[in-house]
Each structure stands twice: as structure tokens, then as C-alpha cells.
N, C-alpha and C. Protein backbone atom coordinates (compact mmCIF):
# COMPACT_ATOMS: atom_id res chain seq x y z
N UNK A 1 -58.42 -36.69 1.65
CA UNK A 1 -57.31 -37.60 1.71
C UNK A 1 -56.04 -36.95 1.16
N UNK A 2 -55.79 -36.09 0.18
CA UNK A 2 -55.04 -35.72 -0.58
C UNK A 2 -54.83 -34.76 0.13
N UNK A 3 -55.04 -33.76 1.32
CA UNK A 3 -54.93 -33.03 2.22
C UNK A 3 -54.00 -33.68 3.10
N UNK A 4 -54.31 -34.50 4.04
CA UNK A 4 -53.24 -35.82 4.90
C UNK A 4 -52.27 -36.03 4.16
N UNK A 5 -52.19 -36.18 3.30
CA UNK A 5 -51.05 -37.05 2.14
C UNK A 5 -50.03 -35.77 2.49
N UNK A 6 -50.59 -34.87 1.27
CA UNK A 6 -49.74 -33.69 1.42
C UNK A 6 -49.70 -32.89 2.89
N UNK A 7 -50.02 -32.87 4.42
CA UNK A 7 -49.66 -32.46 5.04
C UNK A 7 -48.54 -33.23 5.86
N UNK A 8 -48.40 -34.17 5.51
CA UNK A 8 -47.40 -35.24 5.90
C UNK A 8 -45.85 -35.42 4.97
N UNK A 9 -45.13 -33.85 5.47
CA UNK A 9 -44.06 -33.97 4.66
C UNK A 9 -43.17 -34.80 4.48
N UNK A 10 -43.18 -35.53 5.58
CA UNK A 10 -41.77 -36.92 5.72
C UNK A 10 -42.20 -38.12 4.77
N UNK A 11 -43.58 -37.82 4.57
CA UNK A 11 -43.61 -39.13 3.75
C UNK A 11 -43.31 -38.99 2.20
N UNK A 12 -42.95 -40.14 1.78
CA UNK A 12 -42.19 -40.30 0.62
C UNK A 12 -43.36 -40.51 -0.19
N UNK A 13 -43.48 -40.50 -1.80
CA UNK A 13 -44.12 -40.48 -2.91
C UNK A 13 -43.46 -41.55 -3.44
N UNK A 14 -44.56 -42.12 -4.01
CA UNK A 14 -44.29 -43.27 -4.85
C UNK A 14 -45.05 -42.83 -6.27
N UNK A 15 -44.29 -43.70 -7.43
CA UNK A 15 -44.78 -42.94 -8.49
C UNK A 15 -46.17 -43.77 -8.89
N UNK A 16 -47.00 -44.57 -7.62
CA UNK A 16 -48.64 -44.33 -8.29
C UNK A 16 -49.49 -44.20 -7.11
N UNK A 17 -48.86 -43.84 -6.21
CA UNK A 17 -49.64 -42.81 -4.89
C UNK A 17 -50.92 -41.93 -5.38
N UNK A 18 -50.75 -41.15 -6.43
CA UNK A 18 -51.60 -40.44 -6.70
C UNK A 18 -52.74 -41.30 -7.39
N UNK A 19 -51.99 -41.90 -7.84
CA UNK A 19 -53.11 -42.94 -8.71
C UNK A 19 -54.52 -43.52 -7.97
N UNK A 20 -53.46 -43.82 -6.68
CA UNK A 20 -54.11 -45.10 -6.15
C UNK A 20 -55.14 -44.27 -5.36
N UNK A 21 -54.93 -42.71 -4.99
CA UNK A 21 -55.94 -41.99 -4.05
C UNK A 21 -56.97 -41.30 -4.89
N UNK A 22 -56.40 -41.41 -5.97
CA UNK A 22 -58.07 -40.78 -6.71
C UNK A 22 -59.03 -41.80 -7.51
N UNK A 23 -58.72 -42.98 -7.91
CA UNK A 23 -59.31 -44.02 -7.59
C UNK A 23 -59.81 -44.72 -6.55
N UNK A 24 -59.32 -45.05 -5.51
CA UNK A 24 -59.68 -45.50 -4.24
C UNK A 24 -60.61 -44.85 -3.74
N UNK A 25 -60.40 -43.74 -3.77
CA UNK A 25 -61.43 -42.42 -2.92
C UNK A 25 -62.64 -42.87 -4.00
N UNK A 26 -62.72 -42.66 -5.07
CA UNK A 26 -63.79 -43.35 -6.01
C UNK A 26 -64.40 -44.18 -5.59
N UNK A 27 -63.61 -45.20 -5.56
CA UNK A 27 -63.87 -46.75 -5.27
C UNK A 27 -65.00 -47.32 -3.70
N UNK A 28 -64.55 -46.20 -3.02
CA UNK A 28 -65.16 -45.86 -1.59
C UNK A 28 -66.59 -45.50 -1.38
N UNK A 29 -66.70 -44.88 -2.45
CA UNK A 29 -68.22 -44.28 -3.26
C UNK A 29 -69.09 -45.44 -3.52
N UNK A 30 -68.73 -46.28 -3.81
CA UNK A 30 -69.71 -46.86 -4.64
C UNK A 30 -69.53 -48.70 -4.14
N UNK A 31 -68.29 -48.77 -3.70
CA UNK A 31 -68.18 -50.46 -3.33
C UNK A 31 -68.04 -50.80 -2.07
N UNK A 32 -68.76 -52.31 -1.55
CA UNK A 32 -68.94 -52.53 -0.23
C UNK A 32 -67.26 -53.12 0.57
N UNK A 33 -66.58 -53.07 -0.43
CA UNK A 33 -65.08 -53.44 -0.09
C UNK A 33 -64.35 -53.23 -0.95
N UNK A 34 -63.17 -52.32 -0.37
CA UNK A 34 -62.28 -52.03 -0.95
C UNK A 34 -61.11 -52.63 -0.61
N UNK A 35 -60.29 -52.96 -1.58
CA UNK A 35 -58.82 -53.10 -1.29
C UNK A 35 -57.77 -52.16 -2.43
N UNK A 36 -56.68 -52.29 -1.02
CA UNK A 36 -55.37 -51.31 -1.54
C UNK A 36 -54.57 -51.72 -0.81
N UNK A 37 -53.21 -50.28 -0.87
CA UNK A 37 -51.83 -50.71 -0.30
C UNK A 37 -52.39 -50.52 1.07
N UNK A 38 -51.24 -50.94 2.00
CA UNK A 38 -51.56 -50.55 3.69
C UNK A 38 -51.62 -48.65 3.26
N UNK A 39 -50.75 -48.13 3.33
CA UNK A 39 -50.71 -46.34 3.06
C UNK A 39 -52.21 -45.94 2.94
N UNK A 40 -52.17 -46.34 1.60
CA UNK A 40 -53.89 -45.83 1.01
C UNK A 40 -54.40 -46.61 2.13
N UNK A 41 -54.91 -47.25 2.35
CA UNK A 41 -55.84 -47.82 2.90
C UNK A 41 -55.68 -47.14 4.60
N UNK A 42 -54.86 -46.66 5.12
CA UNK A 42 -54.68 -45.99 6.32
C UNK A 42 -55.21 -44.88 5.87
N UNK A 43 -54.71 -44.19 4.97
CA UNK A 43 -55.62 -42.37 4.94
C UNK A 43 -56.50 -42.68 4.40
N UNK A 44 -57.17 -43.61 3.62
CA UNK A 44 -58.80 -43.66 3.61
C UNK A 44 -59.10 -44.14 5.03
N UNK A 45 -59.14 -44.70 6.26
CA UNK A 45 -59.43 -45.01 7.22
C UNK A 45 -59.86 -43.55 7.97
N UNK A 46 -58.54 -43.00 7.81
CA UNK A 46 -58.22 -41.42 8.54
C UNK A 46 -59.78 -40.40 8.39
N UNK A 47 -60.52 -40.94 6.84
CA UNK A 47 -61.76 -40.03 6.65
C UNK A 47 -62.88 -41.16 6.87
N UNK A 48 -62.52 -42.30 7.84
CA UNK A 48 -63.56 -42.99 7.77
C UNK A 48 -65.49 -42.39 8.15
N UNK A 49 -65.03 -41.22 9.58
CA UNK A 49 -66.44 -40.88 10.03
C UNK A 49 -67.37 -40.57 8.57
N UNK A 50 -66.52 -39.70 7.53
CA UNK A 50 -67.45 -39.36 6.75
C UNK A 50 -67.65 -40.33 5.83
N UNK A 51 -67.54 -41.41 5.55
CA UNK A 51 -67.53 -42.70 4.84
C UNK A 51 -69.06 -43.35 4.98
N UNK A 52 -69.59 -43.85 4.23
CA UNK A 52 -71.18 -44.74 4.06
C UNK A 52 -70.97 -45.64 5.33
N UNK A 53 -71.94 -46.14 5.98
CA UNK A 53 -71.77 -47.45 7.18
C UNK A 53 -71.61 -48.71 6.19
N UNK A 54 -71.17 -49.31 6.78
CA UNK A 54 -70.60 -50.69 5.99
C UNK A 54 -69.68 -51.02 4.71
N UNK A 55 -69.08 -50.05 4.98
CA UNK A 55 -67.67 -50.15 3.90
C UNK A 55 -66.78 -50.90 5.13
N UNK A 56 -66.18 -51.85 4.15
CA UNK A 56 -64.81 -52.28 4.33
C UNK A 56 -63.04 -51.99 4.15
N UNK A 57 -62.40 -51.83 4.30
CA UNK A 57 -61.85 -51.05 4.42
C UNK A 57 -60.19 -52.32 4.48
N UNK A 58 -59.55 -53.20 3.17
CA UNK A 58 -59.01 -54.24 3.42
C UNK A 58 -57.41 -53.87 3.00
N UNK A 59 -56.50 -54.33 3.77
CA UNK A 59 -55.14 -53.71 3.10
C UNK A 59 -54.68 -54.97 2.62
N UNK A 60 -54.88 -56.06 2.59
CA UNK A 60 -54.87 -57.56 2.01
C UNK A 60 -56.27 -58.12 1.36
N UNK A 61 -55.52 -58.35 0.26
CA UNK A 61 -56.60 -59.73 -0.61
C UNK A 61 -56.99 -60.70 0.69
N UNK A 62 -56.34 -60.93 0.63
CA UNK A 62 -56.91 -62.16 2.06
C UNK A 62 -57.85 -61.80 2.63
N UNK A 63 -57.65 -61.07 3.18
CA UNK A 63 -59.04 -60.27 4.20
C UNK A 63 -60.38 -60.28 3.46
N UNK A 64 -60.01 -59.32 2.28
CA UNK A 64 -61.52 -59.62 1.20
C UNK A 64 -61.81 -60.34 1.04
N UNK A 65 -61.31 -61.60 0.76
CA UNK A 65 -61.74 -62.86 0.66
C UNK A 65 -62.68 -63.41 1.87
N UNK A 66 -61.65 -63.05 3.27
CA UNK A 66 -62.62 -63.61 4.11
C UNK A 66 -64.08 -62.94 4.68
N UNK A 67 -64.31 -61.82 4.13
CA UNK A 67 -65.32 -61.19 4.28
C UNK A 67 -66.69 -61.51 3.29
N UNK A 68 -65.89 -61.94 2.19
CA UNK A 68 -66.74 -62.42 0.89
C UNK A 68 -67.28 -63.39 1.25
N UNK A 69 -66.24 -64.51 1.98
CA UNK A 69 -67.25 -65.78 2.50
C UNK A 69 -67.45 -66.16 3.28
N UNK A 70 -67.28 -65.04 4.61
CA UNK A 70 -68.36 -64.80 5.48
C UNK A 70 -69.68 -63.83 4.91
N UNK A 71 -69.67 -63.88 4.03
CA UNK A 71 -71.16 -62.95 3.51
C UNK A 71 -71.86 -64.34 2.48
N UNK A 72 -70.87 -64.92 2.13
CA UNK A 72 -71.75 -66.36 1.24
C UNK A 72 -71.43 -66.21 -0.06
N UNK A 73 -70.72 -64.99 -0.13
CA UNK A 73 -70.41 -64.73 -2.04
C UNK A 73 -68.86 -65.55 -1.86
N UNK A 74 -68.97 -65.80 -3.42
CA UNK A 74 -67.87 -66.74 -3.87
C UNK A 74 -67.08 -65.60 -4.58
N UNK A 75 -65.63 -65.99 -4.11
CA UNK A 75 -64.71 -64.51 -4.99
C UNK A 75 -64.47 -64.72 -6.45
């Protein structure tokens, strides 16, 4: 991810960009849904093939939500 980021010179840095991709990328590891900004959440998409099957992948709270209770869990 941090490869894309940095080969994408036009894009601008925000001061917790970095934050949010070495956590997230974490976060990807180990949880059946993630949420983040749209950005992050597009270049984690970008490495989806190599990603676990059944990760989620949410750029809105909302969305998580509706996945949570379409699965029966309460948020």
C-alpha cells in the first residue's frame, strides 16, 4: 500500500495518512470489517487479491453498520 501511496506523486499528504495506512493495513489482518477514509480505503482495495476472503472493506460507518445487521450482530 505504501508503494501506491508513494508512487502517486500528485497526491497530496495529509498529516495522518501515514497513520491511517499502517494501522489499517493491520487492521486488515485480523478484522472481518474495516472502516476508514475513502483514500485509505481505495488503496487497501487496490491490494484486495492478496487480502483473506471475506473482509469488508467500508469507507462509511453506515455501511458497517449495515453489514453488522445484516449478519445479526448489534453495533
Amino acid at each position: 500500500m505504501l508503494y501506491l501511496r508513494f508512487r502517486n506523486a500528485h497526491d497530496n499528504w495529509e498529516a495522518n495518512d501515514l497513520t491511517d495506512m499502517n494501522f489499517l493495513c493491520a487492521a486488515v489482518g485480523y478484522a472481518d470489517i474495516t472502516i476508514g477514509e475513502k483514500k485509505t480505503i481505495d488503496y487497501l482495495r487496490r491490494g484486495e487479491p492478496r487480502e483473506r476472503p471475506g473482509l469488508q472493506l467500508c469507507p462509511r460507518l453506515s455501511e458497517a453498520v449495515e453489514i453488522l445487521a445484516a449478519r445479526g450482530t448489534t453495533p
